[in-house]
Protein backbone atom coordinates (compact mmCIF):
# COMPACT_ATOMS: atom_id res chain seq x y z
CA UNK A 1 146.09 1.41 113.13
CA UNK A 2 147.34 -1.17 115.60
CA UNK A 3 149.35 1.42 117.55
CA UNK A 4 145.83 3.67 118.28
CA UNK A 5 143.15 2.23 120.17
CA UNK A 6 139.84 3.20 118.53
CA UNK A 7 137.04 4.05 120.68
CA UNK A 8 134.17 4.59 117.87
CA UNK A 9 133.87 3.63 114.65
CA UNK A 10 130.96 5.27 112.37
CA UNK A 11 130.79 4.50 109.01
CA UNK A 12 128.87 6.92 106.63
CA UNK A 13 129.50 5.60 103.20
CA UNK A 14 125.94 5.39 102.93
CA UNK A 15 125.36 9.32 103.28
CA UNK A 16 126.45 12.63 101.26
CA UNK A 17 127.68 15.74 102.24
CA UNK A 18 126.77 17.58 103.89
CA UNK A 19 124.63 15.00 106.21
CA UNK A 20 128.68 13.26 106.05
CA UNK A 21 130.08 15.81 108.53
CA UNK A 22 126.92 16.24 110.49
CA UNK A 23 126.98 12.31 111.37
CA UNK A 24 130.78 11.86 112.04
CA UNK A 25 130.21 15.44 114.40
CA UNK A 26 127.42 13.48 116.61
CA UNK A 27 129.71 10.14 116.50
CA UNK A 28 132.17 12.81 118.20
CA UNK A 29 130.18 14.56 120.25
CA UNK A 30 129.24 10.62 121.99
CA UNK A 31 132.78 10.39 122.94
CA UNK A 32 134.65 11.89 125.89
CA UNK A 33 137.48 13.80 125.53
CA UNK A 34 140.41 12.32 124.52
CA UNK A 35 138.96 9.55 122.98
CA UNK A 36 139.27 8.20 119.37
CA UNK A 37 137.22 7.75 116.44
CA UNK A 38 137.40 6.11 113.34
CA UNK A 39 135.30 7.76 110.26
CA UNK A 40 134.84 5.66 107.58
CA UNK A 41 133.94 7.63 104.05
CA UNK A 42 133.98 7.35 100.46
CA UNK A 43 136.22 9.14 98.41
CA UNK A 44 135.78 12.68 96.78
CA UNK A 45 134.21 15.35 98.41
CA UNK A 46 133.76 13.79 101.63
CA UNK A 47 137.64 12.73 102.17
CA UNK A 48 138.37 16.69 101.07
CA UNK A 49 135.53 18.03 103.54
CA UNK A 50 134.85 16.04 106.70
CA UNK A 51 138.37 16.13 107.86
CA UNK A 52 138.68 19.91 107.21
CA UNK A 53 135.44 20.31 108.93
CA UNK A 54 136.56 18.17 111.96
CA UNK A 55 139.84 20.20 112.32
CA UNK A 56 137.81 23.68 112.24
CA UNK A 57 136.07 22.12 115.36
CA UNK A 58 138.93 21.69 116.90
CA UNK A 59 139.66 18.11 117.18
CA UNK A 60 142.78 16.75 115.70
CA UNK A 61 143.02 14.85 112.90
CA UNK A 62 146.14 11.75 113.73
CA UNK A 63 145.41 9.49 110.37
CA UNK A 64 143.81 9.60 106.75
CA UNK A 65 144.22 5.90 105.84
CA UNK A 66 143.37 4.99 102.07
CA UNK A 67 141.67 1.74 102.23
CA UNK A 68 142.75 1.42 98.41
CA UNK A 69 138.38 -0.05 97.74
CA UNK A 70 137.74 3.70 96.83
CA UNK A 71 137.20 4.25 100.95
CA UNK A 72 139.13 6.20 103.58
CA UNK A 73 139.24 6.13 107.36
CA UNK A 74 139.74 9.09 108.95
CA UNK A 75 141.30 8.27 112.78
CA UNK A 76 140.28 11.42 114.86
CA UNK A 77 141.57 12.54 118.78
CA UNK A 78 138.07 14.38 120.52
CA UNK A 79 139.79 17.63 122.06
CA UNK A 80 137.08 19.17 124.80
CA UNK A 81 135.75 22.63 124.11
């Protein structure tokens, strides 16, 4: 990730879906456009949901990262409405 700078991180590891999406959407809705965040989220349904979620919102989606310690980050680009 060294070539993106990240703006945000929120981690939500600690949560299930749906409450997954509904924290990494606030975490984005904190940022201004253009700005990047990094979701961090266990694997499963979360890694299959949040970032399909995310995209249906509109933003874009530049990075799934496995962590390979059964974690993912998610690197995400806030487009404005």
């Amino acid at each position: 990730m060294a070539d993106i700078k990240i703006d945000d991180t929120v981690d939500i590891t600690d949560v299930v879906c749906p409450v997954t999406f509904v924290k990494a959407k606030v975490a984005l809705e904190e940022l201004d456009d253009g700005q990047i965040l990094a979701v961090k989220m266990n694997d499963g349904e979360t890694v299959q949901n949040v970032p399909r979620s995310i995209k249906e919102e509109g933003h874009q989606i530049l990075k799934l990262e496995d962590n390979e310690d059964g974690t993912y980050t998610l690197i995400v680009k806030k487009v404005g409405d």
